[in-house]
N, C-alpha and C. Protein backbone atom coordinates (compact mmCIF):
# COMPACT_ATOMS: atom_id res chain seq x y z
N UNK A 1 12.06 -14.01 6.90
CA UNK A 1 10.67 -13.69 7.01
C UNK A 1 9.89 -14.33 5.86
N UNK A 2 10.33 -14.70 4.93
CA UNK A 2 9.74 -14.82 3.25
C UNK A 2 9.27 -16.24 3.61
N UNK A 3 10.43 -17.11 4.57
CA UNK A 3 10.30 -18.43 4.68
C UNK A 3 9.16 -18.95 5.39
N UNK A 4 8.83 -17.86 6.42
CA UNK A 4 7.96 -18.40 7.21
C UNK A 4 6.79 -17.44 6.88
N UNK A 5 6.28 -16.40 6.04
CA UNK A 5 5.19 -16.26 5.37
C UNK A 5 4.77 -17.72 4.39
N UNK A 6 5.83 -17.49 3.37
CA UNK A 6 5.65 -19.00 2.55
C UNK A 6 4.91 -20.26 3.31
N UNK A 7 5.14 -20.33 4.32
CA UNK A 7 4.97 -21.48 5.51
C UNK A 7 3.32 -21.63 5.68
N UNK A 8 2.67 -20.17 5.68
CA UNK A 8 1.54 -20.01 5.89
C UNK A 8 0.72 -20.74 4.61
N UNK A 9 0.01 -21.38 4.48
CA UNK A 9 -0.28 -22.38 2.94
C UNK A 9 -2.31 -22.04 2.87
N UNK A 10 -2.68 -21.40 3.79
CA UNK A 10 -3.80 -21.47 3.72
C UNK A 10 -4.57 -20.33 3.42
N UNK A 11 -3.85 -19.17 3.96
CA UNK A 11 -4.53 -18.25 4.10
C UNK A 11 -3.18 -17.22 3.55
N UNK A 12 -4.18 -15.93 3.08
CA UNK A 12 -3.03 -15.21 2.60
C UNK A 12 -2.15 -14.20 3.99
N UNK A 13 -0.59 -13.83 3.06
CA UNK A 13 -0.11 -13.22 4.31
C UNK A 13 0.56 -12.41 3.50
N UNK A 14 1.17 -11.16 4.02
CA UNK A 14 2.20 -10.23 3.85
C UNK A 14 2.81 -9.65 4.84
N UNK A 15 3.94 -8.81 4.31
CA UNK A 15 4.50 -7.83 5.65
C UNK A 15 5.06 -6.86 4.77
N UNK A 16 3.93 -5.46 5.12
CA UNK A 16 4.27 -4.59 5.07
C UNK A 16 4.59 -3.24 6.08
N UNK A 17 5.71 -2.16 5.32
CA UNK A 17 5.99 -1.79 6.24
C UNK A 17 5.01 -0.52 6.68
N UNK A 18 5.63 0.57 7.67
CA UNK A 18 4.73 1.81 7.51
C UNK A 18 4.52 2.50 6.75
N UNK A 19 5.22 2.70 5.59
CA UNK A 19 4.65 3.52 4.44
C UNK A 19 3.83 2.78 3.23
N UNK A 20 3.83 1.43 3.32
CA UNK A 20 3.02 0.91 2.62
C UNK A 20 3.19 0.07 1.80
N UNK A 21 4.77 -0.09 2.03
CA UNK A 21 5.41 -0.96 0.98
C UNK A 21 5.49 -2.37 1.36
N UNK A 22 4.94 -3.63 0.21
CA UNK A 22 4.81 -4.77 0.82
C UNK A 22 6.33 -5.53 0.32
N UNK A 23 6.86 -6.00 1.81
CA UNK A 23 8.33 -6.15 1.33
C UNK A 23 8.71 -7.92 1.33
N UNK A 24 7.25 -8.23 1.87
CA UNK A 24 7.02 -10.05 1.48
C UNK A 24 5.86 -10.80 1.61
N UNK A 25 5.47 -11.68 0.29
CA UNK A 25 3.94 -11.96 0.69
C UNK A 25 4.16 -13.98 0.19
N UNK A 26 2.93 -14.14 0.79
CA UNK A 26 3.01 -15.39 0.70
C UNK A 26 2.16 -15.48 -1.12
N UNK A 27 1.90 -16.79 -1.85
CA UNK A 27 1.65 -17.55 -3.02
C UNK A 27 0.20 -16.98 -3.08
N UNK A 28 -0.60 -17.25 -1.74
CA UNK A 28 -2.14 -16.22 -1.43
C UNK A 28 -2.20 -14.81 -1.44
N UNK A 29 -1.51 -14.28 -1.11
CA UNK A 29 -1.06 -12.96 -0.68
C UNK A 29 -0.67 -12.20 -1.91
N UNK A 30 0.34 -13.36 -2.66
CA UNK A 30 0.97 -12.12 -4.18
C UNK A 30 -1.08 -12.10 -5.33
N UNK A 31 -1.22 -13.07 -4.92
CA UNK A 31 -2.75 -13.54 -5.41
C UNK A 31 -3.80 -12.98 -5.30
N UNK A 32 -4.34 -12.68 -3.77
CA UNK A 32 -5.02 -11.39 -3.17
C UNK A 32 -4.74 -10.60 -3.92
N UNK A 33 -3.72 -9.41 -3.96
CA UNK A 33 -3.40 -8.55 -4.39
C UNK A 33 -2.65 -8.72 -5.83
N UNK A 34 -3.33 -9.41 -6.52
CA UNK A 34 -2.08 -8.97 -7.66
C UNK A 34 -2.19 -7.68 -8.48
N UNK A 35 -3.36 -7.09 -8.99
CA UNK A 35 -3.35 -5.72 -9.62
C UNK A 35 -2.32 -4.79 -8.89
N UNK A 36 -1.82 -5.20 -7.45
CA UNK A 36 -1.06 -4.17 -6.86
C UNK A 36 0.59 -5.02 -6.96
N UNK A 37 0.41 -5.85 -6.75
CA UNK A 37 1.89 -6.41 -7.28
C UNK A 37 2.50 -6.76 -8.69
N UNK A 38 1.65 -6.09 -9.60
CA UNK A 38 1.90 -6.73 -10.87
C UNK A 38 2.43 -4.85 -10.83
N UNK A 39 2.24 -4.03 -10.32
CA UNK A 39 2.19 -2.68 -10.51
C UNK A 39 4.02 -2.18 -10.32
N UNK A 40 4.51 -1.33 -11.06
CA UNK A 40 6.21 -0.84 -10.51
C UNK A 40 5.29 0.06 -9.89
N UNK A 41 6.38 1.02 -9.49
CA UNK A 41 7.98 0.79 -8.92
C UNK A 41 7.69 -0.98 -7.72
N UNK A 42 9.18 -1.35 -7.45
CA UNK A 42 9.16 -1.93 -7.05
C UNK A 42 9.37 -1.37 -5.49
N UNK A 43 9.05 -1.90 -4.27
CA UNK A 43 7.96 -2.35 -3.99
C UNK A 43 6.53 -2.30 -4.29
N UNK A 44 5.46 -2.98 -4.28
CA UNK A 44 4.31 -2.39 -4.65
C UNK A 44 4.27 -1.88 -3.23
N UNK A 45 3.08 -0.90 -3.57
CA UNK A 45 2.45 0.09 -2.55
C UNK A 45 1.21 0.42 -2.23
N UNK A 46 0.63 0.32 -0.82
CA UNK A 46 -1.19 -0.29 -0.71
C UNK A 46 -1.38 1.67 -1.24
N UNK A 47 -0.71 2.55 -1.06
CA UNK A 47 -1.32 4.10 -1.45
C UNK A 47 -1.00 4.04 -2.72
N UNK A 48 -0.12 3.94 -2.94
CA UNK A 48 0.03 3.79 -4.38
C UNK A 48 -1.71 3.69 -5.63
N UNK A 49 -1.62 1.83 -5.21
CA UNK A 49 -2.81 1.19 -5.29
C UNK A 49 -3.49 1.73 -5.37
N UNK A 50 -4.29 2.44 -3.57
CA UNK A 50 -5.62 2.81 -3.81
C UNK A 50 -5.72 3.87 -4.39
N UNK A 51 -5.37 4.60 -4.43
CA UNK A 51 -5.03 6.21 -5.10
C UNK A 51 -4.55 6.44 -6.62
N UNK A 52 -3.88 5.53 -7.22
CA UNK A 52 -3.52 5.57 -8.33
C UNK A 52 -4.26 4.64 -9.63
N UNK A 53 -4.59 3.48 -9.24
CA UNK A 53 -5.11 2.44 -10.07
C UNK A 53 -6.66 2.56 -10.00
N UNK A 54 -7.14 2.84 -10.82
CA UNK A 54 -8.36 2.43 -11.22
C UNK A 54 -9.11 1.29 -10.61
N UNK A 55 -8.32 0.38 -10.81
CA UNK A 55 -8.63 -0.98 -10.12
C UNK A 55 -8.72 -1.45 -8.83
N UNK A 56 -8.43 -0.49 -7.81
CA UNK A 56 -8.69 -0.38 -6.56
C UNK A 56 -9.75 -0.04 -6.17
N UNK A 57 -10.58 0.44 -6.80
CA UNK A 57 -11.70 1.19 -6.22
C UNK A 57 -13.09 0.03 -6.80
N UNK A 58 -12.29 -1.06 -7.76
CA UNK A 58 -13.39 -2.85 -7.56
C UNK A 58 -13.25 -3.31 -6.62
N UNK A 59 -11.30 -3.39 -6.20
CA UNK A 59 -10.83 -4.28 -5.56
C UNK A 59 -11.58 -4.28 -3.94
N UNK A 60 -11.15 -3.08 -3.23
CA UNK A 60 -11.90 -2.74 -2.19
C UNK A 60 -13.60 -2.60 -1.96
N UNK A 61 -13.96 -3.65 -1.29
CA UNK A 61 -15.73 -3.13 -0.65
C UNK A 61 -16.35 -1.87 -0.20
N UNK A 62 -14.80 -1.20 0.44
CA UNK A 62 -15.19 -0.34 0.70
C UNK A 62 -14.16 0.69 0.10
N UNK A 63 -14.40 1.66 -0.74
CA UNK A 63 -12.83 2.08 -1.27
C UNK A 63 -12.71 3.07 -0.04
N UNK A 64 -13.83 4.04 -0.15
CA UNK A 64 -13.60 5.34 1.10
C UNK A 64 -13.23 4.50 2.50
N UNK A 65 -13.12 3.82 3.05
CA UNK A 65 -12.97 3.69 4.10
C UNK A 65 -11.05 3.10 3.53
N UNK A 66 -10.73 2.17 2.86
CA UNK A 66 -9.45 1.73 2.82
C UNK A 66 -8.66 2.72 2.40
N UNK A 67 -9.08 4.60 1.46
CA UNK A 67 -8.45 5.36 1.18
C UNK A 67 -8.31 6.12 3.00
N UNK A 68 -9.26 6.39 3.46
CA UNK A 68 -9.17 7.00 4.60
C UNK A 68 -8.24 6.90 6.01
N UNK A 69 -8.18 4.76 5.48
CA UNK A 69 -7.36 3.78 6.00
C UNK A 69 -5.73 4.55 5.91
N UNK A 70 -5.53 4.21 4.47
CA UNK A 70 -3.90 5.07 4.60
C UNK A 70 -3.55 5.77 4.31
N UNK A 71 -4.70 7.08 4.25
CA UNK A 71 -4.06 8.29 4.09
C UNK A 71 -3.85 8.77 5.94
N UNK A 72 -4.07 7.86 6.66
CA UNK A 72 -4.41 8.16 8.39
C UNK A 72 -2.89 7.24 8.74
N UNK A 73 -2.86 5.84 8.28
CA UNK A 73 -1.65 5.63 8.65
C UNK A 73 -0.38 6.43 8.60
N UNK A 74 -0.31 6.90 6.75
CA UNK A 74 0.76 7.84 6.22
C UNK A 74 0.41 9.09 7.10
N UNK A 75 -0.01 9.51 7.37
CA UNK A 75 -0.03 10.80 8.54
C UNK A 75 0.76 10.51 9.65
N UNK A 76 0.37 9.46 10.72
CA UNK A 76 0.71 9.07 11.40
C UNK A 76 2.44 8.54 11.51
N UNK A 77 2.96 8.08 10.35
CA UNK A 77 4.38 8.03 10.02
C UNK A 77 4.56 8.95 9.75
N UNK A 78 4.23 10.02 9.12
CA UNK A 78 4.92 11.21 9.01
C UNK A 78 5.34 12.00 10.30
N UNK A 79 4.20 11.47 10.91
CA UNK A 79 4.21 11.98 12.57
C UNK A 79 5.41 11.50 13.23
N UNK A 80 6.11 10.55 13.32
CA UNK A 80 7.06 9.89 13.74
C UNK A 80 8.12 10.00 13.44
N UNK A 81 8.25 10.32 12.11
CA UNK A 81 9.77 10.28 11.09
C UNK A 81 9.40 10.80 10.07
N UNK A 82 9.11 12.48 10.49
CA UNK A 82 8.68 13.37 9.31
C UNK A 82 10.24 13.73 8.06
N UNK A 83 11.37 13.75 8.55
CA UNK A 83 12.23 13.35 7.57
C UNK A 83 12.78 12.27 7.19
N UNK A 84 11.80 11.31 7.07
CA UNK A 84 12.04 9.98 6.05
C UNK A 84 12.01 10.36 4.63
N UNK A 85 13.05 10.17 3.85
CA UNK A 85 13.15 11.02 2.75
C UNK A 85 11.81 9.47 1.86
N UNK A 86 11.84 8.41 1.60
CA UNK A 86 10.81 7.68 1.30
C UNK A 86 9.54 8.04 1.46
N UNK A 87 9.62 8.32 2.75
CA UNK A 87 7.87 8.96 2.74
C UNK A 87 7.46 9.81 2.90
N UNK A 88 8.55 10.96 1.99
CA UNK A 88 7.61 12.05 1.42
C UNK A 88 8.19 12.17 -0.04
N UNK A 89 9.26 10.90 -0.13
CA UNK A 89 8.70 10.94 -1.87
C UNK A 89 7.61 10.49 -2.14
N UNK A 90 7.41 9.64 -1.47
CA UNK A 90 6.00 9.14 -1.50
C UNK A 90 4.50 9.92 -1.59
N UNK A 91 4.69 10.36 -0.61
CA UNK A 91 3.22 11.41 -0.91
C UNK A 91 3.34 12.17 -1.42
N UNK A 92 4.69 13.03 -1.85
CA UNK A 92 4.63 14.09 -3.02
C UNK A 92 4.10 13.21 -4.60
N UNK A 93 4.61 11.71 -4.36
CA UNK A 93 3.94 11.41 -6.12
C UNK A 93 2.68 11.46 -5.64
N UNK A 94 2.01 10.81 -4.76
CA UNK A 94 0.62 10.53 -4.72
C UNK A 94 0.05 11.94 -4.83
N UNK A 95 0.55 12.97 -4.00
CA UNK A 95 -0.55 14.22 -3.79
C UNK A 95 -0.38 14.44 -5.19
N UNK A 96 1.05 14.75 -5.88
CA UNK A 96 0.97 15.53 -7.41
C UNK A 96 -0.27 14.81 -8.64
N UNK A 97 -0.13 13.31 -8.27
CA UNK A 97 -1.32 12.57 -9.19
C UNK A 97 -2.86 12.14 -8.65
N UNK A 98 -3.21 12.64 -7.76
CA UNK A 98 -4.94 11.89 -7.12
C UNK A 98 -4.91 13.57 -6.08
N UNK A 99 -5.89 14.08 -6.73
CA UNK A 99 -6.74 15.30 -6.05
C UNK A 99 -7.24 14.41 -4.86
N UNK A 100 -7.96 13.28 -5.03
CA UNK A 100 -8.72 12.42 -3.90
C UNK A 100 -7.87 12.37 -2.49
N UNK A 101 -6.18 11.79 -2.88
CA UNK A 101 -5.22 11.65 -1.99
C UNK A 101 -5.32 13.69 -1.34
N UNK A 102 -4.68 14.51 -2.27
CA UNK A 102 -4.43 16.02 -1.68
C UNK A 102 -5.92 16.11 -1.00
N UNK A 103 -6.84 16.07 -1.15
CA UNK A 103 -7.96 16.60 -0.43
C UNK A 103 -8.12 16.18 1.16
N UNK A 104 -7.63 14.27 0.79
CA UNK A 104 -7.49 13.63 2.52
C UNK A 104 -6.28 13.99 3.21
């Protein structure tokens, strides 16, 4: 997959999965996003990001709409594969650190 993101030369690309983790991006893509890929744990993470970094809330035009964005996806996986032990470590860090995240 890495090979043929890489492939893409013009425009940025990634592939992430349902919980948010980006597991390959193209030279545009690590670029786009770097405040979120320069970030541990490893994978970076778009909830993570918006919810945790400061710097998300420049990065995004719209922050309320891209927080609303995946706190609706992460619902929706939970909906599917509510014992994925990943994604509810996951939202237990986010809810314990961003009131913003526990409130959505």
């Amino acid at each position: 997959m890495q090979r043929v993101i890489d492939a893409i030369t013009t425009a940025p690309a990634w592939v992430r999965n349902d919980r948010g983790d980006v597991l390959a991006a193209n030279e545009l893509g690590r670029a786009l996003y770097l405040d979120m890929m320069a970030e541990g744990p490893t994978p970076p993470n778009s909830a993570r990001f918006t919810f945790l970094n400061p710097k998300a809330r420049e990065f995004f035009a719209d922050w309320e709409r891209a927080a609303d964005d995946v706190v609706g996806v992460l619902r929706s996986t939970a909906g599917k594969n509510p014992y994925d032990k990943d994604l509810t470590d996951l939202i237990g860090e986010v809810s314990t650190r961003s009131e913003e995240f526990r409130t959505r």
